[in-house]
C-alpha atoms as a PDB file:
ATOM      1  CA  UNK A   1      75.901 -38.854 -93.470  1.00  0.00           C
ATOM      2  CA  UNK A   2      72.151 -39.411 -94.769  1.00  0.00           C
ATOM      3  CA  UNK A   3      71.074 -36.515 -96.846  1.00  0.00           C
ATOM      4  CA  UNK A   4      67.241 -35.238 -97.518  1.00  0.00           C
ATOM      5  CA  UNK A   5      65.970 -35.289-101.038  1.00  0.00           C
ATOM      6  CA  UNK A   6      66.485 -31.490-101.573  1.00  0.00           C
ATOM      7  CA  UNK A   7      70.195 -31.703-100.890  1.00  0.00           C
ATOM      8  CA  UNK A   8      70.577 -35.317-103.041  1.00  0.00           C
ATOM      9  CA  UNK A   9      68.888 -33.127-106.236  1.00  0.00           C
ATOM     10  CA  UNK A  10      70.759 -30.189-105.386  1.00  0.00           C
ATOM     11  CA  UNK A  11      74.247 -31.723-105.657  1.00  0.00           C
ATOM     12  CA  UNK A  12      73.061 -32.864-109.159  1.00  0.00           C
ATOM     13  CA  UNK A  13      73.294 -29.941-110.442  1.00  0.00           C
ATOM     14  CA  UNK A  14      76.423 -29.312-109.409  1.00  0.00           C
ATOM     15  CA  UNK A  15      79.733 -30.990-110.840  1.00  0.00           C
ATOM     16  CA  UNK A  16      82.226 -31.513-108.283  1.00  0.00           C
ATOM     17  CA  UNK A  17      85.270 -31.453-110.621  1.00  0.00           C
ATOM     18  CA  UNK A  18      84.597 -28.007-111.674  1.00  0.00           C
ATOM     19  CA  UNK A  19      86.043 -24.791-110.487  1.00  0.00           C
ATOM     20  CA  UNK A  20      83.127 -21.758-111.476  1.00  0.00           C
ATOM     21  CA  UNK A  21      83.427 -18.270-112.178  1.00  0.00           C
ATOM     22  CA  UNK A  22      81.951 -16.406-109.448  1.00  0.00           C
ATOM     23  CA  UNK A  23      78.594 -15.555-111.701  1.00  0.00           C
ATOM     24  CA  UNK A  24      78.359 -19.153-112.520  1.00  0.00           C
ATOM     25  CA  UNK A  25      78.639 -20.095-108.113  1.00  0.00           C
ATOM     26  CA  UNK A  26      76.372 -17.551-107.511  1.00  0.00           C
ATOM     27  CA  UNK A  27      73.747 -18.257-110.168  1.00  0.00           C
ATOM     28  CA  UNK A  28      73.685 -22.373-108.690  1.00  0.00           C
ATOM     29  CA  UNK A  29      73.649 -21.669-104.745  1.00  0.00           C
ATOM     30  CA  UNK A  30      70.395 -20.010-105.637  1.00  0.00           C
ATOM     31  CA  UNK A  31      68.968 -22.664-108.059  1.00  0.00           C
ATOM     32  CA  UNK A  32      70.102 -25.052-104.785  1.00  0.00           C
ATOM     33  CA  UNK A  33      68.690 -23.416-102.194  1.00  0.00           C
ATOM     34  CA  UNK A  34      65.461 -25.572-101.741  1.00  0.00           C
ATOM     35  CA  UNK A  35      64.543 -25.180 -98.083  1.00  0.00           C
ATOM     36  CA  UNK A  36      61.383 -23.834 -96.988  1.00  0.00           C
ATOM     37  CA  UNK A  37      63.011 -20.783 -95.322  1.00  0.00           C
ATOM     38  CA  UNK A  38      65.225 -18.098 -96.887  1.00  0.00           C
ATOM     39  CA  UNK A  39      68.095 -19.796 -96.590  1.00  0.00           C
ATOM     40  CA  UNK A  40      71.756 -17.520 -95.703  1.00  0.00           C
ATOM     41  CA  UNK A  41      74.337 -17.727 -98.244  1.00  0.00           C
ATOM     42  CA  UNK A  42      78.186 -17.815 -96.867  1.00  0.00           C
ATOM     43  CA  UNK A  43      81.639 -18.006 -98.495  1.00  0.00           C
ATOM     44  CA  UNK A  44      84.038 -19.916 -97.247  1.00  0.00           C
ATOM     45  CA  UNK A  45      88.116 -19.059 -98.581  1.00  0.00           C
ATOM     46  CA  UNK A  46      90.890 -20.892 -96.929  1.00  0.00           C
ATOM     47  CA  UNK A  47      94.060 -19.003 -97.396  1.00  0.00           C
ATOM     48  CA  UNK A  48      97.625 -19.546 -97.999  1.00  0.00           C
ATOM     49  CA  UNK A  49      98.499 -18.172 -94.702  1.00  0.00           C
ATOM     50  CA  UNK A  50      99.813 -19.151 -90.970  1.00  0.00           C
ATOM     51  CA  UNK A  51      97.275 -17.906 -88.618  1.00  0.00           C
ATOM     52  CA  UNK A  52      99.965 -18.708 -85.781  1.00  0.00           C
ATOM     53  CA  UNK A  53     101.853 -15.684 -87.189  1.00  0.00           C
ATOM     54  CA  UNK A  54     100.876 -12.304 -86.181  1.00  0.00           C
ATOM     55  CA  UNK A  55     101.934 -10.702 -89.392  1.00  0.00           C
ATOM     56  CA  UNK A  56      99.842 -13.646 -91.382  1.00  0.00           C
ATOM     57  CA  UNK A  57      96.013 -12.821 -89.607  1.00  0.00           C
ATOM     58  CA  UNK A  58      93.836 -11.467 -91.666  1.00  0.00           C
ATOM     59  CA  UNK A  59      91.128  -9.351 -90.466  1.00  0.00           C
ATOM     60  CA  UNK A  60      88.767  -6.762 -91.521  1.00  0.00           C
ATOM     61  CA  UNK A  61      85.667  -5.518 -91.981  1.00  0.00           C
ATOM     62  CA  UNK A  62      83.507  -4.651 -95.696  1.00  0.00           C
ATOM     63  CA  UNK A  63      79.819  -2.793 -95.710  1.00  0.00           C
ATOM     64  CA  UNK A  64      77.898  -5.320 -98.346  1.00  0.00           C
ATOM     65  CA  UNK A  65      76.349  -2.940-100.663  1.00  0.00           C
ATOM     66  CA  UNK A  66      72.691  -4.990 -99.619  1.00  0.00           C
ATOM     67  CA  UNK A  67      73.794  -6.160 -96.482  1.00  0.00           C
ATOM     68  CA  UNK A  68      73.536  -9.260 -94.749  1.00  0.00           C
ATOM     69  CA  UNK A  69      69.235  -9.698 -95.008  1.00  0.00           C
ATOM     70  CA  UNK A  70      70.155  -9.856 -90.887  1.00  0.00           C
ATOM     71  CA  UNK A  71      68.308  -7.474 -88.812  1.00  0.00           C
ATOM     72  CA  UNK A  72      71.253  -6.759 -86.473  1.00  0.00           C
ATOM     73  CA  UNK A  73      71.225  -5.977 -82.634  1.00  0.00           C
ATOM     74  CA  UNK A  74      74.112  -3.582 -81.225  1.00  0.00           C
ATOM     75  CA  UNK A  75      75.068  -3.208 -77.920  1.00  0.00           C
ATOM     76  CA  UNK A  76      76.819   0.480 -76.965  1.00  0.00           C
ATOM     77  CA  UNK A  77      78.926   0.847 -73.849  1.00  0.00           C
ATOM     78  CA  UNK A  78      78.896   4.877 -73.204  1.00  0.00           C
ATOM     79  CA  UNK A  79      78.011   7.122 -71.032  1.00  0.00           C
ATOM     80  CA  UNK A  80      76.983  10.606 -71.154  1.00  0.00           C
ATOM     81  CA  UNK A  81      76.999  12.446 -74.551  1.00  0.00           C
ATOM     82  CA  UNK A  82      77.918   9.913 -76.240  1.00  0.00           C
ATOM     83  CA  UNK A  83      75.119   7.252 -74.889  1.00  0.00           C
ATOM     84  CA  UNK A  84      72.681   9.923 -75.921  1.00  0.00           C
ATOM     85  CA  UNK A  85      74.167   9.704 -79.946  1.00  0.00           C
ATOM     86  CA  UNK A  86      73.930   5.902 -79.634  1.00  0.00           C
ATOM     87  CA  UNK A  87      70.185   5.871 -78.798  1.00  0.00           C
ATOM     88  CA  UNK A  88      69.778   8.647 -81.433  1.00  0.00           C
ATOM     89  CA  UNK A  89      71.525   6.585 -83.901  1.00  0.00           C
ATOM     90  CA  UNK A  90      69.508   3.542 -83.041  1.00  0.00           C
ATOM     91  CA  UNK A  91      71.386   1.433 -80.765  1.00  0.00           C
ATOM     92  CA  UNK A  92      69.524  -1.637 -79.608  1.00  0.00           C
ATOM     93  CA  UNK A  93      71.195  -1.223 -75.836  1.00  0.00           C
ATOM     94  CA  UNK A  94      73.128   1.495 -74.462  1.00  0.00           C
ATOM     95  CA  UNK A  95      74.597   1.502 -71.076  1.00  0.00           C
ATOM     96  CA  UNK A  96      77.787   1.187 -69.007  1.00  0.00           C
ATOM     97  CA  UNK A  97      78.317  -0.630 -65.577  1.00  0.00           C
ATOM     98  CA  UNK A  98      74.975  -1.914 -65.249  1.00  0.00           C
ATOM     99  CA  UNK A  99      75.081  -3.551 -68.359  1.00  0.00           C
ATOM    100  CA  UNK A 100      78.549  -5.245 -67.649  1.00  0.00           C
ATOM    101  CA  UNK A 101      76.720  -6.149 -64.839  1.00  0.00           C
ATOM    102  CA  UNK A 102      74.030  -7.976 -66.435  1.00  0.00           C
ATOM    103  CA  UNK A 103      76.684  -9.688 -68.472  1.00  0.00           C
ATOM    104  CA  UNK A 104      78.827 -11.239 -65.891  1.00  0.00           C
ATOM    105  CA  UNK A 105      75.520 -12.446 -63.606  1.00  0.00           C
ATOM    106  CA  UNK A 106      72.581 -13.327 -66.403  1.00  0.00           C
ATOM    107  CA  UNK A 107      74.998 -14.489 -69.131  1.00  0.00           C
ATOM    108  CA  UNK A 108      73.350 -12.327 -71.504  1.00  0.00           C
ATOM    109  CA  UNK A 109      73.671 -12.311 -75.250  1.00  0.00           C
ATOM    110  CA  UNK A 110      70.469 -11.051 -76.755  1.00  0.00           C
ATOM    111  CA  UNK A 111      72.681  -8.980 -79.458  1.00  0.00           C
ATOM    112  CA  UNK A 112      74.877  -9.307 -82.076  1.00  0.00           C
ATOM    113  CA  UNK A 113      77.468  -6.752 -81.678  1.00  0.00           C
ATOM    114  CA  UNK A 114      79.301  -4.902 -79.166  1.00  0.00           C
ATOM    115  CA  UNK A 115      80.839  -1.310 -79.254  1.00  0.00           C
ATOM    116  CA  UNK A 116      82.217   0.556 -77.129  1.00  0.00           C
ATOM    117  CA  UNK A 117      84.083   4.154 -76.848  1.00  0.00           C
ATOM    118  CA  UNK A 118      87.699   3.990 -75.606  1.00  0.00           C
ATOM    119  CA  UNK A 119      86.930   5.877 -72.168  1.00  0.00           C
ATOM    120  CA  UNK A 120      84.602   2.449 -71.902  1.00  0.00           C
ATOM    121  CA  UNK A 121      86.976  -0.171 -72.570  1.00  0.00           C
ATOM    122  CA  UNK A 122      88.135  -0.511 -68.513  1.00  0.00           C
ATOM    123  CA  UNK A 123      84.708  -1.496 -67.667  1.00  0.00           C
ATOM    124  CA  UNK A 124      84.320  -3.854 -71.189  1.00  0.00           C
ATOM    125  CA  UNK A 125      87.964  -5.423 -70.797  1.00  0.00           C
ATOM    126  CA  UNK A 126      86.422  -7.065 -67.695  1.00  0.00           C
ATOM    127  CA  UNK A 127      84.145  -9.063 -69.802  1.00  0.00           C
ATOM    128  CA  UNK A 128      87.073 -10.096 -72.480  1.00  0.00           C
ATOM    129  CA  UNK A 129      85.961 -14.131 -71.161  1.00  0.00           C
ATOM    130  CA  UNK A 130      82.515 -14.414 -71.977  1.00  0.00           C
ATOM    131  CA  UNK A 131      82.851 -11.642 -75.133  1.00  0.00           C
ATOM    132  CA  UNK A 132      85.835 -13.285 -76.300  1.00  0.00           C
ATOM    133  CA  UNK A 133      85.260 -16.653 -77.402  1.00  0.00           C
ATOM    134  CA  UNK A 134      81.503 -15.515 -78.503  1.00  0.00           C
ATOM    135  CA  UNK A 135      83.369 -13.146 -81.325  1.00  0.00           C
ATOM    136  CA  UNK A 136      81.475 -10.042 -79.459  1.00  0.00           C
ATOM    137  CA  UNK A 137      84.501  -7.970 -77.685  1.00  0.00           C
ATOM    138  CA  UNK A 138      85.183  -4.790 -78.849  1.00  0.00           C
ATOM    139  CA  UNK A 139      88.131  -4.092 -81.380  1.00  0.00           C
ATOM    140  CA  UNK A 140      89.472  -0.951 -82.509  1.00  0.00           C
ATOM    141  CA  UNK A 141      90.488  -2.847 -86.015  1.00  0.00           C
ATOM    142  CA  UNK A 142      87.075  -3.644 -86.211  1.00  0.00           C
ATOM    143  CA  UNK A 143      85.786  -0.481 -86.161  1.00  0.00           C
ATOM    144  CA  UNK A 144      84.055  -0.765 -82.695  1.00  0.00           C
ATOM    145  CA  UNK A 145      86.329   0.969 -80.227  1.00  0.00           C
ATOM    146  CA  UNK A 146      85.362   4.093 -81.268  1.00  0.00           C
ATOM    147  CA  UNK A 147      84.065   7.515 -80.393  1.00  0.00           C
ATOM    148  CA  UNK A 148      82.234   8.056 -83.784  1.00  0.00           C
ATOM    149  CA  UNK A 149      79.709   6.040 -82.152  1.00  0.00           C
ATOM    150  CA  UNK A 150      77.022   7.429 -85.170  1.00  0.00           C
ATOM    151  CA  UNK A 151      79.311   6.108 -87.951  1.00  0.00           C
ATOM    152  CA  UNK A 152      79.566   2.341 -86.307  1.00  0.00           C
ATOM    153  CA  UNK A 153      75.917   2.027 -85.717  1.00  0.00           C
ATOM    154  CA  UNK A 154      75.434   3.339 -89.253  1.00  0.00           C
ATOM    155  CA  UNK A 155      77.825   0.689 -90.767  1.00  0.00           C
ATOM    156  CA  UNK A 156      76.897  -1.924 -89.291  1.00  0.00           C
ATOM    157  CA  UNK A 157      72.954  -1.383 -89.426  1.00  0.00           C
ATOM    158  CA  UNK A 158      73.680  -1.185 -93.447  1.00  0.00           C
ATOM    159  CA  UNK A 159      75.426  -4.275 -94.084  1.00  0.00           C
ATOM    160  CA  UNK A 160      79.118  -4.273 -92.157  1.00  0.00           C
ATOM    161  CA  UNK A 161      80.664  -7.681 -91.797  1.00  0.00           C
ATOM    162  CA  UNK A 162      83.688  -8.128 -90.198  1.00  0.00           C
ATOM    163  CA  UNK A 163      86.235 -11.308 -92.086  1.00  0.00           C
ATOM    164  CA  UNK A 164      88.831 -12.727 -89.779  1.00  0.00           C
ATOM    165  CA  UNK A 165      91.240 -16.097 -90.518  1.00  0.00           C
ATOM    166  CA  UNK A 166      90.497 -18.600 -88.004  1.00  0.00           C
ATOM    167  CA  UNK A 167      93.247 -21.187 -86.803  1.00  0.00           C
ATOM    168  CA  UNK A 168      92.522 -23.489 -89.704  1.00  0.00           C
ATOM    169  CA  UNK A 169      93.316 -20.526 -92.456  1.00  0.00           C
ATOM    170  CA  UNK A 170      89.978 -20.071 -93.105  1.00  0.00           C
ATOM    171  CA  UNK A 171      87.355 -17.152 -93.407  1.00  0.00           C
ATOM    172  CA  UNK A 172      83.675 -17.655 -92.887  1.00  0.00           C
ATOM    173  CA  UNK A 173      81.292 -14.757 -93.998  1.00  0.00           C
ATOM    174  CA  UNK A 174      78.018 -14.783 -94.622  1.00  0.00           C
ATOM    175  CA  UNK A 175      76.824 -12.875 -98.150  1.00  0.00           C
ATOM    176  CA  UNK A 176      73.045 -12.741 -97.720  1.00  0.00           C
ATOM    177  CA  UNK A 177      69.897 -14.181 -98.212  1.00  0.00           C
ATOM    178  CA  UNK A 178      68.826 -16.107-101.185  1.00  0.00           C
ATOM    179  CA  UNK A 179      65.907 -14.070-101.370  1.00  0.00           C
ATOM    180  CA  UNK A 180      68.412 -11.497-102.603  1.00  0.00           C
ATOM    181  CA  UNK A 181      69.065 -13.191-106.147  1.00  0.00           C
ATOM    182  CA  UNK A 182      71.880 -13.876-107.678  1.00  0.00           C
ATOM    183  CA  UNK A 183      72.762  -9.976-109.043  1.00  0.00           C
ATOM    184  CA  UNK A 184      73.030  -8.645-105.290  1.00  0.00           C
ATOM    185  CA  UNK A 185      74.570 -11.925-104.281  1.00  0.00           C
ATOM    186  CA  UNK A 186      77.072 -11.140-106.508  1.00  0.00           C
ATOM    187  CA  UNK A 187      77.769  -7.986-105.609  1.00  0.00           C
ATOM    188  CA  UNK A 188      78.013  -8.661-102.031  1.00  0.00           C
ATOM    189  CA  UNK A 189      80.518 -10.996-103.087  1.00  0.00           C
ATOM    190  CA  UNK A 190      82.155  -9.335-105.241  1.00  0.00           C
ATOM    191  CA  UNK A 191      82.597  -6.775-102.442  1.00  0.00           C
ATOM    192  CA  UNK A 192      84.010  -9.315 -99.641  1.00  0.00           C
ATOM    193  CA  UNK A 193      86.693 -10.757-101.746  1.00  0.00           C
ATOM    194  CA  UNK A 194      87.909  -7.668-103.148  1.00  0.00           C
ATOM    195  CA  UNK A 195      88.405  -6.443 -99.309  1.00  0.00           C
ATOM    196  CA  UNK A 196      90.083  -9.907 -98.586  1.00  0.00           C
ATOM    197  CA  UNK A 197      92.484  -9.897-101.086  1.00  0.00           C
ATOM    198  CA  UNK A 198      93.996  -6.027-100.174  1.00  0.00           C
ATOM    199  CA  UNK A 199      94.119  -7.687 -96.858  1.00  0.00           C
ATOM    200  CA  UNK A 200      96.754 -10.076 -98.023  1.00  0.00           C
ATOM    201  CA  UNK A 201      99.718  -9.756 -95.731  1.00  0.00           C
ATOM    202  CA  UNK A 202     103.151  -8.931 -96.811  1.00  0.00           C
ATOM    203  CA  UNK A 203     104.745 -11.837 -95.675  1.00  0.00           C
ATOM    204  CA  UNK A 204     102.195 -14.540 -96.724  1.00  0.00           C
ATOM    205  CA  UNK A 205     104.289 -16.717 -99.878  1.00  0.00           C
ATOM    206  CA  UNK A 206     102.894 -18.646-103.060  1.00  0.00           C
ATOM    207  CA  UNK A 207      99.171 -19.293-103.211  1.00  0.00           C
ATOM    208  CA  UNK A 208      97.077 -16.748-101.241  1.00  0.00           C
ATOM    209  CA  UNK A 209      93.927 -18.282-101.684  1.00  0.00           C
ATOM    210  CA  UNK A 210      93.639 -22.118-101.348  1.00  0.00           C
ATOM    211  CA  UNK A 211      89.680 -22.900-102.052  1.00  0.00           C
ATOM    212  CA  UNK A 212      86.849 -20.297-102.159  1.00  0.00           C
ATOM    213  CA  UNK A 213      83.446 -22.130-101.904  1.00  0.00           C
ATOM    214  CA  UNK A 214      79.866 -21.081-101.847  1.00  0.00           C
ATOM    215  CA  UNK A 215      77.037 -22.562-100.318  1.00  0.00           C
ATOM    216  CA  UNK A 216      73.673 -22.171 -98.882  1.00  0.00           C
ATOM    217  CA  UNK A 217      72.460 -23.237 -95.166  1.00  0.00           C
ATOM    218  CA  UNK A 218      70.718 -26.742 -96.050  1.00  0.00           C
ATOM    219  CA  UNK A 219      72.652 -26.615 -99.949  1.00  0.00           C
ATOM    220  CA  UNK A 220      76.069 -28.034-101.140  1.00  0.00           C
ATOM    221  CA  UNK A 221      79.356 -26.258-101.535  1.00  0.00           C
ATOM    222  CA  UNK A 222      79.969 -24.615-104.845  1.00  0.00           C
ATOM    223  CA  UNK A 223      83.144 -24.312-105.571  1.00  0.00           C
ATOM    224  CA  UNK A 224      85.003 -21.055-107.056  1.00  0.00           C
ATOM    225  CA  UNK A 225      87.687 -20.581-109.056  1.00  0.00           C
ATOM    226  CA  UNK A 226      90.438 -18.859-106.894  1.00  0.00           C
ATOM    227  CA  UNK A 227      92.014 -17.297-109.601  1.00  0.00           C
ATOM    228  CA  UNK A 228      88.373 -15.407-111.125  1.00  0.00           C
ATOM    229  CA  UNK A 229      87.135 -14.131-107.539  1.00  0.00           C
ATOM    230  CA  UNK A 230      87.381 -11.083-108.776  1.00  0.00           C
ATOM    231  CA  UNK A 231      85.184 -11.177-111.889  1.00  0.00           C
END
């Protein structure tokens, strides 16, 4: 693969054969973030674990303490009282049939979350194959299959990600912006691993984490010592 000047002067700074403290990952995915725009920052930590087993998935969700630097759009399937808190609370979209509606016949996605309270989730389950595979249905692990409709807006407008292994063991969160610096960077990060490893499953053996790695959108991968994340 041909890579742009920026990138080639980038990797540079970086030395391959080392394993960084988180500080030390955090402090050089800023100093290689050259792009014009603000660049996202995202970890990347594959696990020791078999996401074919149901007792090996890891999933959760973590509010970053400065959020994601993503303005966020929600979605809110309610009715009644309840669609009158999610306006209130400053849902992007509130609705309930109609909405489903739009879904299934404009193939719409102008948002970047769904939720939904549980008298709702007759009319949502009917869109599990185009929510599904985009990441967007509805979970109650998640945190949005929920009545406390105020409290999930309010999370998620401040900074909730949600973590989840994918097939290949790995978890791919974004931490921020590097407009943030490298102190809330940190933080953030500090933040997401710290919820990933209490979410180690009982039954996962040896190594839990394989390779954590930092990097920027147009930068290299940093890589991070596994056994420091927590620094």
């Amino acid at each position: 693969m041909k890579r742009g000047k920026n990138y080639i002067d980038s990797e540079k700074l970086i030395d391959k054969g080392t394993l960084y403290s988180p500080q030390e990952a955090v402090d050089l995915v800023v100093k290689t973030s050259k792009a014009k725009f603000d660049e996202t920052v995202e970890l990347a930590v594959r696990l020791g674990v078999d996401p074919r087993h149901a007792d090996q998935q890891v999933r959760g969700t973590v509010v970053l303490p400065h959020g994601t630097g993503k303005t966020v759009k929600v979605l809110v399937f309610a009715k009644g009282e309840k669609a009158k808190e999610a306006e209130a609370a400053g849902a992007d979209y509130v609705g309930a049939e109609e909405l489903m509606q739009k879904i299934q016949k404009e193939n719409w996605f102008d948002y970047d979350v769904v939720v939904a309270t549980p008298d709702m989730m007759g009319v949502v389950g009917r869109l599990g194959r185009l929510l599904g595979p985009k990441g967007l249905m509805p979970n109650p692990k998640s945190g949005t299959v929920t009545f406390d409709v105020a409290k999930a807006l309010s999370e998620i407008k401040a900074g909730k990600v949600e973590y989840r292994v994918d097939k290949t063991s790995i978890i791919h969160v974004p931490i921020g912006k590097k407009s943030f610096g490298a102190e809330k960077l940190h933080e953030n990060f500090k933040a997401l691993m710290d919820a990933i490893v209490k979410a180690r499953p009982a039954s996962a053996k040896g190594q839990y984490m394989k390779s954590v790695v930092l990097s920027s959108t147009m930068g290299p991968g940093i890589k991070v010592n596994p056994a420091r994340v927590l620094e």
